[in-house]
Every structure is written in C-alpha cells, then in structure tokens.
Protein backbone atom coordinates (compact mmCIF):
# COMPACT_ATOMS: atom_id res chain seq x y z
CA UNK A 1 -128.47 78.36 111.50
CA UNK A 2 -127.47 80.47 114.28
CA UNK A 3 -123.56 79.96 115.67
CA UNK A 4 -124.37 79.81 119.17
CA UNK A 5 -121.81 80.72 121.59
CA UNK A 6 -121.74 78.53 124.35
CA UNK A 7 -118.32 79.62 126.31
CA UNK A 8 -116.00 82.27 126.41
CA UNK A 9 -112.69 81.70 127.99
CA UNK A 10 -110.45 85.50 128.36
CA UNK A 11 -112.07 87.25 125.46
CA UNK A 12 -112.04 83.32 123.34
CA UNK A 13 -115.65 82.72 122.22
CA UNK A 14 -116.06 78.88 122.09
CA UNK A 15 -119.23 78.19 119.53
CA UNK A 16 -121.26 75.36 118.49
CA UNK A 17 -119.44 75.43 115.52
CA UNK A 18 -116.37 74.50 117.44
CA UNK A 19 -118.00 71.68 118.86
CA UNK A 20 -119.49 70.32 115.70
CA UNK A 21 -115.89 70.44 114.11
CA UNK A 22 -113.81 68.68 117.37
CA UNK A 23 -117.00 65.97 116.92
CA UNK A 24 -116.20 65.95 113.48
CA UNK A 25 -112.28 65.01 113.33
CA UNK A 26 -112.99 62.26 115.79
CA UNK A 27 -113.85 60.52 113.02
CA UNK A 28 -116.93 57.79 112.21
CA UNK A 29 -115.82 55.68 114.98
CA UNK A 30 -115.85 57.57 117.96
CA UNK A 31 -117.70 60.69 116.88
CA UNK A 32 -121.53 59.14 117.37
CA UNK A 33 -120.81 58.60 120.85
CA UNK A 34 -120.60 62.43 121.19
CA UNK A 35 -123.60 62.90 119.48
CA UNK A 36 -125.95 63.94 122.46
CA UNK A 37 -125.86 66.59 125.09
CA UNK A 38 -124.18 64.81 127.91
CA UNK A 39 -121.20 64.18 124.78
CA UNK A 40 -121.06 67.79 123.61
CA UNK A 41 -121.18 68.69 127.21
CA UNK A 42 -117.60 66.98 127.55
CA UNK A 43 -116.39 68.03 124.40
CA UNK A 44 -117.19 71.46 125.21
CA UNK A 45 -115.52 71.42 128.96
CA UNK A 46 -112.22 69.90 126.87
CA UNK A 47 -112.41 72.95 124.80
CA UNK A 48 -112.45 75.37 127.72
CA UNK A 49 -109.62 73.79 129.49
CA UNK A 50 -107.46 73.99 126.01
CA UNK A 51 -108.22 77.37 126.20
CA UNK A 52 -107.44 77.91 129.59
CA UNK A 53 -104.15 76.12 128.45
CA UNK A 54 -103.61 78.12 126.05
CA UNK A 55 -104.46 81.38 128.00
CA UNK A 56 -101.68 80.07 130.67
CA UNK A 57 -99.56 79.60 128.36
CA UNK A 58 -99.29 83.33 126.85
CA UNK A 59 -99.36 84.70 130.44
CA UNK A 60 -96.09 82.67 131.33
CA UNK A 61 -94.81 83.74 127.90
CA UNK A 62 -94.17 80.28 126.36
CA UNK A 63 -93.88 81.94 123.23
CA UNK A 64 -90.59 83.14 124.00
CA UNK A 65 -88.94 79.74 124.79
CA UNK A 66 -86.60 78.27 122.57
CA UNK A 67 -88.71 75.32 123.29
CA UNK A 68 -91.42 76.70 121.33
CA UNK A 69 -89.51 78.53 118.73
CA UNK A 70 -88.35 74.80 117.66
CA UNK A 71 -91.70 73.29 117.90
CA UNK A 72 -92.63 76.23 115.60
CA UNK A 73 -89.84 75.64 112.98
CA UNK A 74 -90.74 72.04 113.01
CA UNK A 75 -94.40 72.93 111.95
CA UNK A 76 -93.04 74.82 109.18
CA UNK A 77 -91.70 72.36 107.47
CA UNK A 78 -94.57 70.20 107.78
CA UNK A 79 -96.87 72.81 106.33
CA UNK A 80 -94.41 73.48 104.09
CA UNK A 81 -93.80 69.87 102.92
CA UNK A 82 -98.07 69.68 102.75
CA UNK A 83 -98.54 72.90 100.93
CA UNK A 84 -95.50 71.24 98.25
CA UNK A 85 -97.34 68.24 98.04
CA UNK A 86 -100.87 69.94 97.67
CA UNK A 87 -100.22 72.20 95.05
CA UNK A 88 -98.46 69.37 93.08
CA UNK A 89 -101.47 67.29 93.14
CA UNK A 90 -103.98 70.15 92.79
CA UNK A 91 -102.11 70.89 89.49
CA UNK A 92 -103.75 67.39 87.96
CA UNK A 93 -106.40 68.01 85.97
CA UNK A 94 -108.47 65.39 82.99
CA UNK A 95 -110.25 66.74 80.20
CA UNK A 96 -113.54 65.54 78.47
CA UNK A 97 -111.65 64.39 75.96
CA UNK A 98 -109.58 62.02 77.68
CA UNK A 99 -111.87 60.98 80.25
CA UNK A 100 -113.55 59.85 76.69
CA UNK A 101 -110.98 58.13 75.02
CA UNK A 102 -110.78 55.78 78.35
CA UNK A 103 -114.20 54.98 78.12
CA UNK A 104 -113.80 54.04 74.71
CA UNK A 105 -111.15 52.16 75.34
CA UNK A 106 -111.89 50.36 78.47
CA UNK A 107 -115.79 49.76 77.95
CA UNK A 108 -115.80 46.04 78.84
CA UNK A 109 -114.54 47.50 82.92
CA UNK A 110 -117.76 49.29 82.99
CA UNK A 111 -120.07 46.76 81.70
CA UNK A 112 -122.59 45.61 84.70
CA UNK A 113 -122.63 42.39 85.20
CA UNK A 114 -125.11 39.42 84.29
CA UNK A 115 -127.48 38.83 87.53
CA UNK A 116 -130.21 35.95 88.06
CA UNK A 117 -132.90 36.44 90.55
CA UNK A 118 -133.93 32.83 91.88
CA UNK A 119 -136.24 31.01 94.11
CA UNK A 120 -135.64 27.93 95.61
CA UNK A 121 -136.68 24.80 97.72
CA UNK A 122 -133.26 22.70 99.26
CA UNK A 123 -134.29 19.07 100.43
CA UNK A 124 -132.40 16.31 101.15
CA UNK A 125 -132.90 13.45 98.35
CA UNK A 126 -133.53 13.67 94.45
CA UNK A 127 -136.50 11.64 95.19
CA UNK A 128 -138.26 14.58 97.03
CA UNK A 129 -137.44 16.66 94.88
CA UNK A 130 -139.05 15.06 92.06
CA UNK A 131 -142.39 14.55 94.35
CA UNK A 132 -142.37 18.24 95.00
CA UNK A 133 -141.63 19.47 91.09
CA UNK A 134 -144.52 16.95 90.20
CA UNK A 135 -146.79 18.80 93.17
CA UNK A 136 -146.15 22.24 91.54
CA UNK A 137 -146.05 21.40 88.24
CA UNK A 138 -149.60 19.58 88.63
CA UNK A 139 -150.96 23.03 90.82
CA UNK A 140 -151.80 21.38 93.47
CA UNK A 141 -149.28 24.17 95.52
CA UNK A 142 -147.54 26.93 94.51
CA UNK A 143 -143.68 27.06 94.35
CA UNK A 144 -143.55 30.07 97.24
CA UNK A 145 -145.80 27.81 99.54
CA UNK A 146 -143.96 24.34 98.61
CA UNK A 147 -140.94 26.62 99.61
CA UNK A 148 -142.34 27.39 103.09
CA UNK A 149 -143.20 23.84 103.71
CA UNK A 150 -140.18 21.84 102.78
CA UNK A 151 -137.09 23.66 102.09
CA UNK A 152 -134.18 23.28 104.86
CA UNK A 153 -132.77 26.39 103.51
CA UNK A 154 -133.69 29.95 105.62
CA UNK A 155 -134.85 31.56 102.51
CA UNK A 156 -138.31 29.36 102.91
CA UNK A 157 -139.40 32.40 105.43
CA UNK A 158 -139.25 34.39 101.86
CA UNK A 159 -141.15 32.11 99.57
CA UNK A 160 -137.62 30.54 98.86
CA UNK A 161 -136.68 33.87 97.05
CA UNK A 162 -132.45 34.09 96.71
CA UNK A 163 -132.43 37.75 95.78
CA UNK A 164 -130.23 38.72 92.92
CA UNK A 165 -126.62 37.57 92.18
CA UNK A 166 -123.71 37.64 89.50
CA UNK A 167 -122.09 35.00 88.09
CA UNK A 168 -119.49 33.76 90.73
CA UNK A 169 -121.78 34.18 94.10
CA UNK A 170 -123.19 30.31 94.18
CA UNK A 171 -121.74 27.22 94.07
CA UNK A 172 -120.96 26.08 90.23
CA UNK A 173 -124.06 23.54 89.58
CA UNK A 174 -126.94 25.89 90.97
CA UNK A 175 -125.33 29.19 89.03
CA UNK A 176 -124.62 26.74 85.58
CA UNK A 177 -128.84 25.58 85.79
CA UNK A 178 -129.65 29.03 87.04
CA UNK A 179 -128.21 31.28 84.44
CA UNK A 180 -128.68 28.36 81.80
CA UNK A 181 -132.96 28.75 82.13
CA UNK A 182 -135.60 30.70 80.89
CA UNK A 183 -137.80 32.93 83.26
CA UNK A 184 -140.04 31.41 85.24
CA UNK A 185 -138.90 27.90 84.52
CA UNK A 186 -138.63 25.59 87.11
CA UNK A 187 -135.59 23.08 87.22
CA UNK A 188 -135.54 19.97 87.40
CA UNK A 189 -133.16 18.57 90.40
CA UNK A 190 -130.46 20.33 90.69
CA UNK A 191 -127.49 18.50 93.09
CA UNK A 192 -124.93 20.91 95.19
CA UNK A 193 -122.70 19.95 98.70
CA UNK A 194 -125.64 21.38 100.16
CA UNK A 195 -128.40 18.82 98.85
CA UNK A 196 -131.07 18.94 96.41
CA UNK A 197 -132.02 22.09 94.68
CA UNK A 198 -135.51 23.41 92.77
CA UNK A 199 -134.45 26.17 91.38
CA UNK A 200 -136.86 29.06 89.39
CA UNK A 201 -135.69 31.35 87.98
CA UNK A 202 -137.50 34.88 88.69
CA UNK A 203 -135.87 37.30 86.19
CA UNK A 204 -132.17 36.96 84.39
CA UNK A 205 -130.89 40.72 84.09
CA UNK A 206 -128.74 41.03 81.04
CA UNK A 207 -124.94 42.34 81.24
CA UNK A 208 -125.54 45.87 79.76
CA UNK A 209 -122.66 48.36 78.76
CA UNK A 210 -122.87 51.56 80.74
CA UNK A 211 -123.35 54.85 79.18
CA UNK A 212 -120.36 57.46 79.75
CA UNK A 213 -122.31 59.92 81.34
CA UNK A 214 -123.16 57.30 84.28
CA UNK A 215 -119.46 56.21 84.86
CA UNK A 216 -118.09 59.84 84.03
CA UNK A 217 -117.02 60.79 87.81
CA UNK A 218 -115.94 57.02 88.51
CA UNK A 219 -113.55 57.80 85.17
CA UNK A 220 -112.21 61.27 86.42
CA UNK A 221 -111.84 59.83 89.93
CA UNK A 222 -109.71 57.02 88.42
CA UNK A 223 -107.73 58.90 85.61
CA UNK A 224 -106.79 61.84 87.87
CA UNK A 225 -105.38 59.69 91.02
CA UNK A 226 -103.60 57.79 88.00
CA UNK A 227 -101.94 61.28 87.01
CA UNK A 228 -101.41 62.24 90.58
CA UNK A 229 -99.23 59.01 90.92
CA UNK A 230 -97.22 59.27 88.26
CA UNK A 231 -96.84 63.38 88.48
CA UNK A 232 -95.52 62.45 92.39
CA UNK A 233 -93.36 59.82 91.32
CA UNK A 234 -91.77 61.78 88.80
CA UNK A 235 -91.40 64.69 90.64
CA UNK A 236 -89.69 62.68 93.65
CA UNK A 237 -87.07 60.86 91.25
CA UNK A 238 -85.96 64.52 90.43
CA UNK A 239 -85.68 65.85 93.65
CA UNK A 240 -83.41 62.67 94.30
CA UNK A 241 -81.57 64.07 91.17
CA UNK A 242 -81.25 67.50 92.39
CA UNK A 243 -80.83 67.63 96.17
CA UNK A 244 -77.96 65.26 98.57
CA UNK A 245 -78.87 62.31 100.01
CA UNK A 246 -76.63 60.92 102.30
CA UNK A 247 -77.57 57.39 103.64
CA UNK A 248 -76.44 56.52 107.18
C-alpha cells in the first residue's frame, strides 16, 4: 500500500504512515475515536504544528542551550538504562527440551477442564416440578417447549439451554445433579436459593490432557518470563554488590 504523503512542513514529509503510528500509541482506548477522517484530520494538523515546533526550534538554535544539552544527557541514560535492560532480557532463551520436561512435569496445569452443557426449567415449588417432569416424561411436551412456558429463569427464551460450564460456575446442588447424570437424562427436582430446578443434561465434556504441541507457546511464554525474572533479579543483587549506594 502506497505511503501517501499528506503534509510537508520545511522540507518534513508528514505520511499516512505517521498518522497510522501517532493513532497507534494512543492506545485501545482512545485510538478508535481517531479512526475516521474528521480524527486523522486532527491528528494530522497536531503533527504539522510539532513540526512547525520543531522547525522553530532549530531556527532559534535551541540546540545550543544548556537547557537542551541536559534534557539530552537525561535521555541518555534512559536509553541507556532500556538498551541494559533489553539486551539482558533478550539474552533468555528455552529450549525444546526444557519446554518438554515442564510439560511432563506439570501436565495436570494443562488439563482442560470437565464441562456440562445443561437445560433447564426454574419454578417455584417441588410440586410443579414434579407435574412438569411427569408432562415430559409422558410426551405430552417437549422439555425446550415446557422450558418456554414455565421457567422463571431468562434462559426459557433459549429452550432453557445453560450453555457450557466447569465445575465451580453454579451453585453446589445444580452442578453435584448436573455433573452426577447421564446425557440426556432428565432430573428429578433439583432444590437451589433460587427455587426448583429440572435439569437435562445436554452433553458432559470429559477433562482431557492437552497435547504439548497445543500448549507449546503458552509453555515458552511462561518458562521464559520465569527466566527473565530470575536473570533480572540476579543481575540487580550484583549491581548492589558492585556499585555505592548511599541511602539518604
């Protein structure tokens, strides 16, 4: 795609490029607002008056204050203190072989977890309940449209359908019935804070252990900000041991 130039401010091309970038660095929550013309029209007038800053600037020879000159040492050391830093961490690296030996080690952290996909219908007394198993289980309606016509819980506009969910996401008596039942069972009444439950289960996903390939970034990711840690920790308690600190 073409660079388009859209300014140029004493010799300074100003590109689309340049826009896209100072859009960028905004960051996720400001940034969309800039995404239209009328936004990269502002964004591009800011960069022509840093320019034209900047262009003032050299022509009252700034550059030869003391003020800048100690700006300009100050920036040094924070490059320099970055470029430390950055070549410190970039020096972290995890082989195969470890990255391995985790997995091997830690294969219970990447097992996914046990989910049940339910339906349900939420009424107010066991006795209703009861009526309404008796309807289904006789055929006379079918558990999505029983949902729709008595369940007090939202999920009726869905046939009743919960979705799936680990162990840990419901209360304690629907997850024990729902995780304790065979697919496509219906329970019998099941009591909560919330009222009276049917509750059939749809499909119970088994936990399953991952295979290393599938977790292999998640592994590197984790191992190498692990080493990164340590190899910055251990690097700061020596410069403590080589250079003077003097606490005021």
């Amino acid at each position: 795609m073409e660079n388009k130039i859209l300014a140029i401010v004493e010799g300074q091309k100003i590109t689309q490029n340049d826009v896209n970038i100072f859009i960028h660095r905004l960051g996720p929550q400001q940034a969309p607002q800039f995404q239209n013309p009328e936004g990269q029209k502002r964004i591009l007038d800011e960069l022509i008056n840093q320019e034209l800053f900047l262009a003032d600037a050299k022509l009252n020879q700034l550059e030869q204050t003391e003020e800048f000159k100690n700006e300009l040492e100050k920036m040094k050391d924070v490059i320099l203190t970055q470029l430390n830093i950055s070549r410190l961490m970039g020096s972290v690296a995890v082989s195969e072989e470890e990255m391995k030996k985790y997995f091997e080690e830690n294969k219970a952290k990447y097992v996914t977890a046990e989910e049940a996909n339910t339906s349900h219908i939420l009424v107010e007394s066991e006795e209703e309940c009861n009526n309404i198993h008796k309807e289904i289980s006789d055929g006379k309606i079918s558990f999505e449209d029983a949902a729709k016509k008595y369940s007090k819980c939202p999920s009726k506009e869905n046939g009743g359908n919960l979705g799936s969910f680990p162990r840990g996401k419901m209360v304690p008596e629907f997850e024990e019935a729902a995780f304790n039942m065979t697919e496509k069972e219906i329970s019998k009444p099941v009591k909560t804070q919330f009222g009276y439950h049917l509750i059939r289960l749809n499909q119970l996903k088994k936990a399953e252990e991952r295979k290393f390939e599938d977790v292999k970034e998640t592994i590197q990711n984790e191992l190498t900000t692990a080493k990164q840690h340590e190899i910055y920790s251990n690097k700061v308690n020596d410069l403590h041991q080589k250079f003077t600190i003097e606490m005021k």
